[in-house]
Protein backbone atom coordinates (compact mmCIF):
# COMPACT_ATOMS: atom_id res chain seq x y z
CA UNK A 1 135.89 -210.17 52.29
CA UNK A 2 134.71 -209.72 55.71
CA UNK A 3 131.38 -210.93 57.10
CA UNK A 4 130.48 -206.81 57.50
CA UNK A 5 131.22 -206.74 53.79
CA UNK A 6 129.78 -209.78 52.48
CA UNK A 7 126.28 -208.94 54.42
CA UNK A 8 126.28 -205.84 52.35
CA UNK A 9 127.31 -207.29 49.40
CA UNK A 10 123.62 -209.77 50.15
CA UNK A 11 122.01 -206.31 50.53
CA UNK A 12 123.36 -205.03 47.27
CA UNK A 13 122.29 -208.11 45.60
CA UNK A 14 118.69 -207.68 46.83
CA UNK A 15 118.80 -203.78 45.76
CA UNK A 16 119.71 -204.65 42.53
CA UNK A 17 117.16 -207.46 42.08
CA UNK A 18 114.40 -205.22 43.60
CA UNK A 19 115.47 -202.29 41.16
CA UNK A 20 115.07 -204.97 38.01
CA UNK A 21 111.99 -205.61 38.86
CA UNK A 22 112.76 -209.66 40.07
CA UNK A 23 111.70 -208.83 43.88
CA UNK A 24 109.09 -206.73 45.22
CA UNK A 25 110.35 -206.25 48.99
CA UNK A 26 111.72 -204.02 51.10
CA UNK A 27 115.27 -203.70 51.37
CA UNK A 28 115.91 -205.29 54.86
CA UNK A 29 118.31 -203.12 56.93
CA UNK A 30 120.86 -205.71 57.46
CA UNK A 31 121.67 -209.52 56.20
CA UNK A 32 123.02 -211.73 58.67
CA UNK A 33 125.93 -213.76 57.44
CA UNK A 34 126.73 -216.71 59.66
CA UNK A 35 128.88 -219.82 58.90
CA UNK A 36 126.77 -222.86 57.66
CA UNK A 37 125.07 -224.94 59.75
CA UNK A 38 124.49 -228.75 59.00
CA UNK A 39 123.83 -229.31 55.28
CA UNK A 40 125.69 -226.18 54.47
CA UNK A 41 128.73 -225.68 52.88
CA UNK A 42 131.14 -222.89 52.04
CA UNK A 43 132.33 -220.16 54.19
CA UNK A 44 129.35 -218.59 54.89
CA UNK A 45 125.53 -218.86 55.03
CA UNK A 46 122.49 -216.08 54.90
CA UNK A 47 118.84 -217.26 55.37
CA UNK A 48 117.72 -213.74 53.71
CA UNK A 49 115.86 -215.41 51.09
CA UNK A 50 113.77 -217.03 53.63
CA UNK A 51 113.33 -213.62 55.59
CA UNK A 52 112.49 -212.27 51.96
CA UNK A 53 109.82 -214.75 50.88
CA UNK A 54 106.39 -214.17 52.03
CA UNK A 55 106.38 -210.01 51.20
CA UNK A 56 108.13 -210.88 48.01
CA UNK A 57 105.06 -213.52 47.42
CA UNK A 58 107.44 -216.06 46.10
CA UNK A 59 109.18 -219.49 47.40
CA UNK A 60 112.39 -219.03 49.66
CA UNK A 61 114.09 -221.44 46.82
CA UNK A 62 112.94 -218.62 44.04
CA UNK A 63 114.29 -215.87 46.03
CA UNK A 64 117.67 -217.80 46.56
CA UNK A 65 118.16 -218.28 43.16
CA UNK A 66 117.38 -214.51 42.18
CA UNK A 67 120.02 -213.47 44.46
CA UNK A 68 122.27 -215.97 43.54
CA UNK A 69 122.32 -215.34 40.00
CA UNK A 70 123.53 -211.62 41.35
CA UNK A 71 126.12 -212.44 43.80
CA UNK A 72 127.96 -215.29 41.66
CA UNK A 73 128.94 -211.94 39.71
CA UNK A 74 130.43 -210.46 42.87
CA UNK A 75 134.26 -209.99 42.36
CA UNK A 76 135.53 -212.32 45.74
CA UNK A 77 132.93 -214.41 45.44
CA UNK A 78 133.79 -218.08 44.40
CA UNK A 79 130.75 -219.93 44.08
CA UNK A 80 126.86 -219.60 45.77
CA UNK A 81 125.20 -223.20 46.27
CA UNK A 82 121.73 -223.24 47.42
CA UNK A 83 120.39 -226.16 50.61
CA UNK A 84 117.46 -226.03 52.12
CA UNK A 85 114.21 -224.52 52.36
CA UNK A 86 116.36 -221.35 50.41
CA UNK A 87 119.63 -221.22 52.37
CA UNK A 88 122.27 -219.52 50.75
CA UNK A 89 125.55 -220.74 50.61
CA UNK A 90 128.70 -218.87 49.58
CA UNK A 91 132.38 -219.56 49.11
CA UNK A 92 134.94 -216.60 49.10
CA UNK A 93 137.62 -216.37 46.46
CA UNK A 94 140.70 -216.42 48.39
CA UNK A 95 143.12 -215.76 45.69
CA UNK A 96 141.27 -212.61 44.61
CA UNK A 97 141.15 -210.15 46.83
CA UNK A 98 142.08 -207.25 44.67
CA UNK A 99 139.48 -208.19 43.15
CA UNK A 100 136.59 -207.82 45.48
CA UNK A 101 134.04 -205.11 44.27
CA UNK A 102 134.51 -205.27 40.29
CA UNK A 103 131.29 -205.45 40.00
CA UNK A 104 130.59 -203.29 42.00
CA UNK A 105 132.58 -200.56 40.23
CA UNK A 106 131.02 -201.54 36.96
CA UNK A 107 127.90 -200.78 37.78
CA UNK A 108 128.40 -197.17 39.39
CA UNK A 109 130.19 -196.56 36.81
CA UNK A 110 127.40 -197.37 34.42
CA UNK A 111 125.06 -195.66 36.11
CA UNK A 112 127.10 -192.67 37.02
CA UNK A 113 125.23 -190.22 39.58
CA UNK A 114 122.18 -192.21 38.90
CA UNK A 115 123.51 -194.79 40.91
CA UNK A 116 121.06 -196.05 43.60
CA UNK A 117 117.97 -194.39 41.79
CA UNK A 118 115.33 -197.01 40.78
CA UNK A 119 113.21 -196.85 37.99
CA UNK A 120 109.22 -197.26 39.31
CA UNK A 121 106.13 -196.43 37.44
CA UNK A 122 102.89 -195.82 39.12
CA UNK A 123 102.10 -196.01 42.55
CA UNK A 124 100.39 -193.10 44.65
CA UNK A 125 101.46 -189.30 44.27
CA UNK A 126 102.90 -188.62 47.90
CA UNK A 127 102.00 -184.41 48.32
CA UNK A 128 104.91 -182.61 50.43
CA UNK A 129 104.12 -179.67 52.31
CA UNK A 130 106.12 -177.06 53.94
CA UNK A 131 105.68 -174.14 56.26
CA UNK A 132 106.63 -170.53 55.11
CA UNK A 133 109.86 -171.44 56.76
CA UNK A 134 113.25 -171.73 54.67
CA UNK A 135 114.53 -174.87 56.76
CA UNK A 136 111.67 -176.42 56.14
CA UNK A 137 111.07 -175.76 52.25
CA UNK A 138 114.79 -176.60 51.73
CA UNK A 139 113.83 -179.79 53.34
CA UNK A 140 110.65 -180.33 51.56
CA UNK A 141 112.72 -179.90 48.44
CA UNK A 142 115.14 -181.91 48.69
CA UNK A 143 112.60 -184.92 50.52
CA UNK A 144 110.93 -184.12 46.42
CA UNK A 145 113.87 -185.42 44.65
CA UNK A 146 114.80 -187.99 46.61
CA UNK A 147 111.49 -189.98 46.30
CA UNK A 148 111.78 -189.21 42.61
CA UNK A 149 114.99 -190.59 42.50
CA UNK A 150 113.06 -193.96 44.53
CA UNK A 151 110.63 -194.02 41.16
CA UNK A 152 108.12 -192.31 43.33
CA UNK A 153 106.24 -189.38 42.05
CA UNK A 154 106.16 -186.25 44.75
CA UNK A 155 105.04 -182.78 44.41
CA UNK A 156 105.94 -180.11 46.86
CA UNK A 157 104.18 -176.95 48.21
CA UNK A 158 104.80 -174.25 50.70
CA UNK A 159 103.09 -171.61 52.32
CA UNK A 160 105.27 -169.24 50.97
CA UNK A 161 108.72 -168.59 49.69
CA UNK A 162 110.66 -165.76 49.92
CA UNK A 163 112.16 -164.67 46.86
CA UNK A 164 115.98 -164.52 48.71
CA UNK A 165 115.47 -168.15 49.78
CA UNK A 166 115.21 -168.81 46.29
CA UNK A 167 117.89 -165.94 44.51
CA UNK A 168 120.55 -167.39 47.60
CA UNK A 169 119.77 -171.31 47.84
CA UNK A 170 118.26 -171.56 44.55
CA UNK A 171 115.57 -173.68 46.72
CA UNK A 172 112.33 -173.95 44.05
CA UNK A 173 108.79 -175.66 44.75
CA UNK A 174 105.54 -176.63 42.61
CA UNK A 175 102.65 -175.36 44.48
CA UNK A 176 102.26 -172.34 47.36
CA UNK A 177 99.37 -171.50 49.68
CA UNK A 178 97.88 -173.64 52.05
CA UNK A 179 97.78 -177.75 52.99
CA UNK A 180 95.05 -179.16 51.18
CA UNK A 181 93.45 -182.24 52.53
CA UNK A 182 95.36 -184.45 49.52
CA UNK A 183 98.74 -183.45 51.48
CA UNK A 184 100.50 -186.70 52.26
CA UNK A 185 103.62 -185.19 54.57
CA UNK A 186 103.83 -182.05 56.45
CA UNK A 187 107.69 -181.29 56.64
CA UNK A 188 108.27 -179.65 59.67
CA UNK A 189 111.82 -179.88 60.89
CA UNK A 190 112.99 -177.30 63.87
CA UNK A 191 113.02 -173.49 62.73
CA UNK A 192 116.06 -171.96 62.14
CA UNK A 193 116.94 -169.57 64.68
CA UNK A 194 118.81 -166.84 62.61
CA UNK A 195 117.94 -167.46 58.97
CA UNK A 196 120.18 -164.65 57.94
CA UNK A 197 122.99 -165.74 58.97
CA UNK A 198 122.30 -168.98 57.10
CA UNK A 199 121.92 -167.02 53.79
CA UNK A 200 124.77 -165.39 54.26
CA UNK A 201 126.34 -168.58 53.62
CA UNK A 202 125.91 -168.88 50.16
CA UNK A 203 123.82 -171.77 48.48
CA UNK A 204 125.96 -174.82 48.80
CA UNK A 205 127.07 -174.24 52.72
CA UNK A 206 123.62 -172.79 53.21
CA UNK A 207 122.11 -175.81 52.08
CA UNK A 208 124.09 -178.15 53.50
CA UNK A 209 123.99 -176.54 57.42
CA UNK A 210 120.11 -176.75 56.86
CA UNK A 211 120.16 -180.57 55.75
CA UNK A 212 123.05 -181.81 57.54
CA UNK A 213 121.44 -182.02 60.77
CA UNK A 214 118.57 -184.41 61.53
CA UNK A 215 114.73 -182.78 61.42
CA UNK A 216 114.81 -183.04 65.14
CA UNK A 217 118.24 -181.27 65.62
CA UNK A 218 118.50 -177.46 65.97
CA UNK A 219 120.85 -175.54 63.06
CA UNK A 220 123.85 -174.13 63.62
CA UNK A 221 124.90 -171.81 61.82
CA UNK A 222 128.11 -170.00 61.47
CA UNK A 223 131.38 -168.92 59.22
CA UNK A 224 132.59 -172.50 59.93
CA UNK A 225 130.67 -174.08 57.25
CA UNK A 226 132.87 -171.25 54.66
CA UNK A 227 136.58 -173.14 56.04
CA UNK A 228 138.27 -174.54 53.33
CA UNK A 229 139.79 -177.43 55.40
CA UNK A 230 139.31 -180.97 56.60
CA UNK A 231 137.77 -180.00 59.84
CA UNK A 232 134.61 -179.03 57.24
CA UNK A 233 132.79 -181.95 56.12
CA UNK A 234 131.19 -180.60 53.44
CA UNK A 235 134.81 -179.42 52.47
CA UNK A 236 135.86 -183.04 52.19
CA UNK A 237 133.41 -184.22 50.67
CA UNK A 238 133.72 -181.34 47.57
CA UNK A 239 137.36 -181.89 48.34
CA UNK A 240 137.65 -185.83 47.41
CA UNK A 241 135.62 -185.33 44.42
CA UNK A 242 137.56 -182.73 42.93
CA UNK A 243 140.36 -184.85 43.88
CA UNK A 244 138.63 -187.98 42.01
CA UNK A 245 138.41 -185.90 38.48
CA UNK A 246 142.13 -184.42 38.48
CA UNK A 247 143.15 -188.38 38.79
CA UNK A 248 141.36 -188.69 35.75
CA UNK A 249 142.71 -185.89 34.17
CA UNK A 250 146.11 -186.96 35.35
CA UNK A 251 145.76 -190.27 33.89
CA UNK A 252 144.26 -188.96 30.69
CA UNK A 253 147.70 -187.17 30.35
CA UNK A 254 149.74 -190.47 31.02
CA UNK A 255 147.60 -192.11 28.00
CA UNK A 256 145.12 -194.47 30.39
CA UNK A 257 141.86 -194.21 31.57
CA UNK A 258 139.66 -196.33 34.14
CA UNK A 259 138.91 -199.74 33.84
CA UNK A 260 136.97 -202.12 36.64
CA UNK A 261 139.99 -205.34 37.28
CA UNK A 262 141.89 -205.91 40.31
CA UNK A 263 143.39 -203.42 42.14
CA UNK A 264 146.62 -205.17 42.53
CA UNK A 265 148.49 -207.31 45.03
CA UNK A 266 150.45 -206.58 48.45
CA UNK A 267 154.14 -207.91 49.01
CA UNK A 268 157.52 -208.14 47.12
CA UNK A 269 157.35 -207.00 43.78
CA UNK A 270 154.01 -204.55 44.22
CA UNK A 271 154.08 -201.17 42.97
CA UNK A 272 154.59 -198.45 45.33
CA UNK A 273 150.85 -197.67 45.58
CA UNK A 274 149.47 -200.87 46.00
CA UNK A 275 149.46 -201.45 49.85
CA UNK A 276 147.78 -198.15 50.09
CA UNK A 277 144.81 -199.20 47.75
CA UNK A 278 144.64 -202.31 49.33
CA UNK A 279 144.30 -201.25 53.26
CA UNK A 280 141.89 -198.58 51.95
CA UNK A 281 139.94 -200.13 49.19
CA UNK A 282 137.43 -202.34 51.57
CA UNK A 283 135.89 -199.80 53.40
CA UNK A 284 135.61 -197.45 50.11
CA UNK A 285 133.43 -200.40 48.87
CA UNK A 286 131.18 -201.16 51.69
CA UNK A 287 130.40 -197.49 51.73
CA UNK A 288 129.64 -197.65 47.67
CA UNK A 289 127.55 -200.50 48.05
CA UNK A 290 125.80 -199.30 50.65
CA UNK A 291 124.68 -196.10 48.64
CA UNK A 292 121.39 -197.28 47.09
CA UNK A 293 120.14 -198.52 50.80
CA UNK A 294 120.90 -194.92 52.23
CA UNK A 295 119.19 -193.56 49.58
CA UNK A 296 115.96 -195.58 49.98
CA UNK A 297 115.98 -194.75 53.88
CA UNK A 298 116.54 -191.44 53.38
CA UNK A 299 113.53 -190.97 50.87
CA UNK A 300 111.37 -193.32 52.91
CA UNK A 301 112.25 -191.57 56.41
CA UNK A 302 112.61 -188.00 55.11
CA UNK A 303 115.21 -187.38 56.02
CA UNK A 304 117.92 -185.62 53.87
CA UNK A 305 120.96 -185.71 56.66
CA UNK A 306 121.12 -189.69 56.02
CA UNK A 307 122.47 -188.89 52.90
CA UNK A 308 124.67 -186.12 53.65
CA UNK A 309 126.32 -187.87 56.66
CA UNK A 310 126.77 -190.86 54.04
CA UNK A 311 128.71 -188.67 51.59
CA UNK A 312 131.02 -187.62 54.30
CA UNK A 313 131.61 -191.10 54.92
CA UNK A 314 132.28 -192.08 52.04
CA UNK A 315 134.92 -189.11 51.19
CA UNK A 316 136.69 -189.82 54.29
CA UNK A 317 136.54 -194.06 53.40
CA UNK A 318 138.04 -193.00 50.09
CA UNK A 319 140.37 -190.24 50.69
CA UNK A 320 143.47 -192.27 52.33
CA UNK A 321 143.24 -194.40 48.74
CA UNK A 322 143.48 -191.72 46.10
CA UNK A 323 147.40 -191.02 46.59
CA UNK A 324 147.61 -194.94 45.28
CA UNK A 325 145.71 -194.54 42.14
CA UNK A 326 148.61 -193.44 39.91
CA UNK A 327 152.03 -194.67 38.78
CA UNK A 328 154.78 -193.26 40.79
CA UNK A 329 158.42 -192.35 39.42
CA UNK A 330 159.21 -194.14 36.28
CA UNK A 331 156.04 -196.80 37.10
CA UNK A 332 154.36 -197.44 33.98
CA UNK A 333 150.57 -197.73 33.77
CA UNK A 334 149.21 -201.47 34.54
CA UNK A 335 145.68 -202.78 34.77
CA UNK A 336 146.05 -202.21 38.56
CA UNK A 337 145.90 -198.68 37.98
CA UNK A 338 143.13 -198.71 35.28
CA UNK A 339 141.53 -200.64 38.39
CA UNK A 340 142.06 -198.15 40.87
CA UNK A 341 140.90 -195.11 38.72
CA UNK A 342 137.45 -196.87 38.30
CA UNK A 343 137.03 -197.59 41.77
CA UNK A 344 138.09 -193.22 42.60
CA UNK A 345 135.99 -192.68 39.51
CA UNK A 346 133.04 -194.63 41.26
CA UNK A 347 133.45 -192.75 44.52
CA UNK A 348 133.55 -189.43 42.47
CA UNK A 349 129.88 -190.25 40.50
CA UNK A 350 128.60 -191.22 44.00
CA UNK A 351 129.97 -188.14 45.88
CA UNK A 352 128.28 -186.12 42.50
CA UNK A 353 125.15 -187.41 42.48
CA UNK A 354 124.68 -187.61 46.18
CA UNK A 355 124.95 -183.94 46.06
CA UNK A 356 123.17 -183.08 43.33
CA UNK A 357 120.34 -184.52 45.19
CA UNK A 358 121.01 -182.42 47.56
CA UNK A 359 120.93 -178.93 45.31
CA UNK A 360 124.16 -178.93 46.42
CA UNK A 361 127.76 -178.16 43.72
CA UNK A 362 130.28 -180.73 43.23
CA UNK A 363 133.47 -178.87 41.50
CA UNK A 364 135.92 -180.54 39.50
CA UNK A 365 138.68 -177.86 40.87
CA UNK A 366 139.21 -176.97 44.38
């Protein structure tokens, strides 16, 4: 595990504790991992529980522990020893790297396309409002469900709608008329130029050529977003997640399914897939752990494009792993396959709910 991916791995660990309920904190962006300094010991050291302390209202040495209860469960992770005022110690596993990110895995996997949502009640109704423009009720829309999916409630209005914007991008709001003086957020990203050329796009590569592009950014438009190839990113993105549920269909028919373990190990003896996985794996994780922090920033910013340039990332993190996943020529079925069907399963429920969020299809054929 690098220091890139351990620091997230601290992040997850603080998403996870905030989402139970055991912090109340913002997520910080970043969590520096350094090695120890006197008194410490392992391979690395973060202070984050001391950066956490005062807005969580709690002791650095409380906050340590929370987290360290969550990241001694971190495939890769040896052991987490707290010194200090709340230091935070941790030793790397450094027999188990195919292990790294079980549990990880597990939990997408439990929460399927729910992944990264967080479960709040109360708290202030934050009012959306939107021009009688279609970029920006798209926007508004999609701004909607991605604070609900933050346990915050929103409602949305517009000006007006036209009826195409809603028989062609399916886009749907719960007020009209004019900003009343409870409106929280005006949503008012740059016009689109040509709107029919947009609709004549369809929903999904509609949508997604109105939220792609930051607020600020102008819209382009064009028969590119229809191309049925890599140089699409929207097309990858549909493209590794179709490719995610034939593996399990594939694997269904050779009598295994997914199962969180160890992807396997590199060298003599390791089955033909396995260096694949292995080179590919680590960057496929950081990008799945780092799904419930995009999410957050992208409700909290609004600002739908963080999300959709984080689904193309994490297709393209994932796609040079998938032609590892399954036994090869007479290879029989091992737990290092189970292993690497949950991890393209995981990327698959991320990739699904990331653009559901987004009104956007994910097909299981392409």
């Amino acid at each position: 595990m690098t220091p890139v991916e351990l620091s997230r791995t601290v992040l997850h660990a603080v998403r996870r504790a905030v989402d139970a309920g055991e912090l109340s904190v913002a997520v910080p962006e970043r969590a520096v991992v350094t090695p120890p300094g006197p008194g410490g010991c392992g391979d690395y050291a973060t202070n984050v529980a001391l950066q956490l302390a005062r807005p969580a209202g709690q002791t650095p040495q409380r906050v340590a522990e929370v987290l360290r209860r969550r990241l001694v469960e971190v495939g890769g992770i040896a052991d987490v020893v707290l010194t200090g005022p709340g230091f935070i110690n941790i030793s790397l596993d450094e027999g188990g790297g195919g292990a790294v990110g079980v549990g990880l895995v597990a939990e997408v996997l439990r929460a399927g396309g729910r992944y990264g949502h967080v479960e709040r009640a109360g708290g202030a109704v934050v009012r959306l409002h939107c021009a009688r423009e279609v970029r920006a009720v798209v926007v508004g829309e999609v701004v909607g469900r991605l604070l609900r999916a933050q346990g915050v409630t929103a409602r949305t209005s517009a000006e007006g709608v036209e009826p195409r914007w809603t028989d062609v991008l399916g886009v749907r709001v719960d007020g009209g008329g004019s900003a009343s003086a409870e409106v929280s957020v005006n949503v008012r990203p740059v016009p689109v130029a040509d709107p029919d050329s947009l609709l004549a796009l369809g929903r999904d590569a509609g949508r997604w050529a109105l939220l792609r592009p930051a607020g600020h950014d102008r819209v382009r438009g064009g028969e590119e977003g229809l191309v049925q190839r890599e140089v699409n990113p929207l097309f990858r993105v549909r493209y590794v997640h179709a490719r995610t549920r034939a593996l399990a269909r594939n694997a269904a028919d050779l009598g295994f399914a997914a199962e969180p373990g160890a992807l396997g190990e590199a060298g003599a003896g390791a089955d033909a897939g396995a260096e694949r996985v292995l080179l590919a794996a680590p960057a496929a994780l950081a990008a799945l752990g780092d799904h419930p922090r995009v999410l957050a920033a992208a409700a909290e910013h609004r600002a739908p494009d963080r999300l959709a340039r984080h689904l193309v990332a994490v297709a393209d993190a994932a796609l040079p792993l998938l032609p590892g996943v399954l036994p090869r020529g007479g290879e029989k079925p091992s737990a290092a396959h189970r292993a690497r069907l949950a991890l393209a399963e995981a990327v698959g429920a991320v990739l699904a709910g990331g653009l559901s969020l987004l009104g956007i299809d994910a097909p299981d054929h392409i």
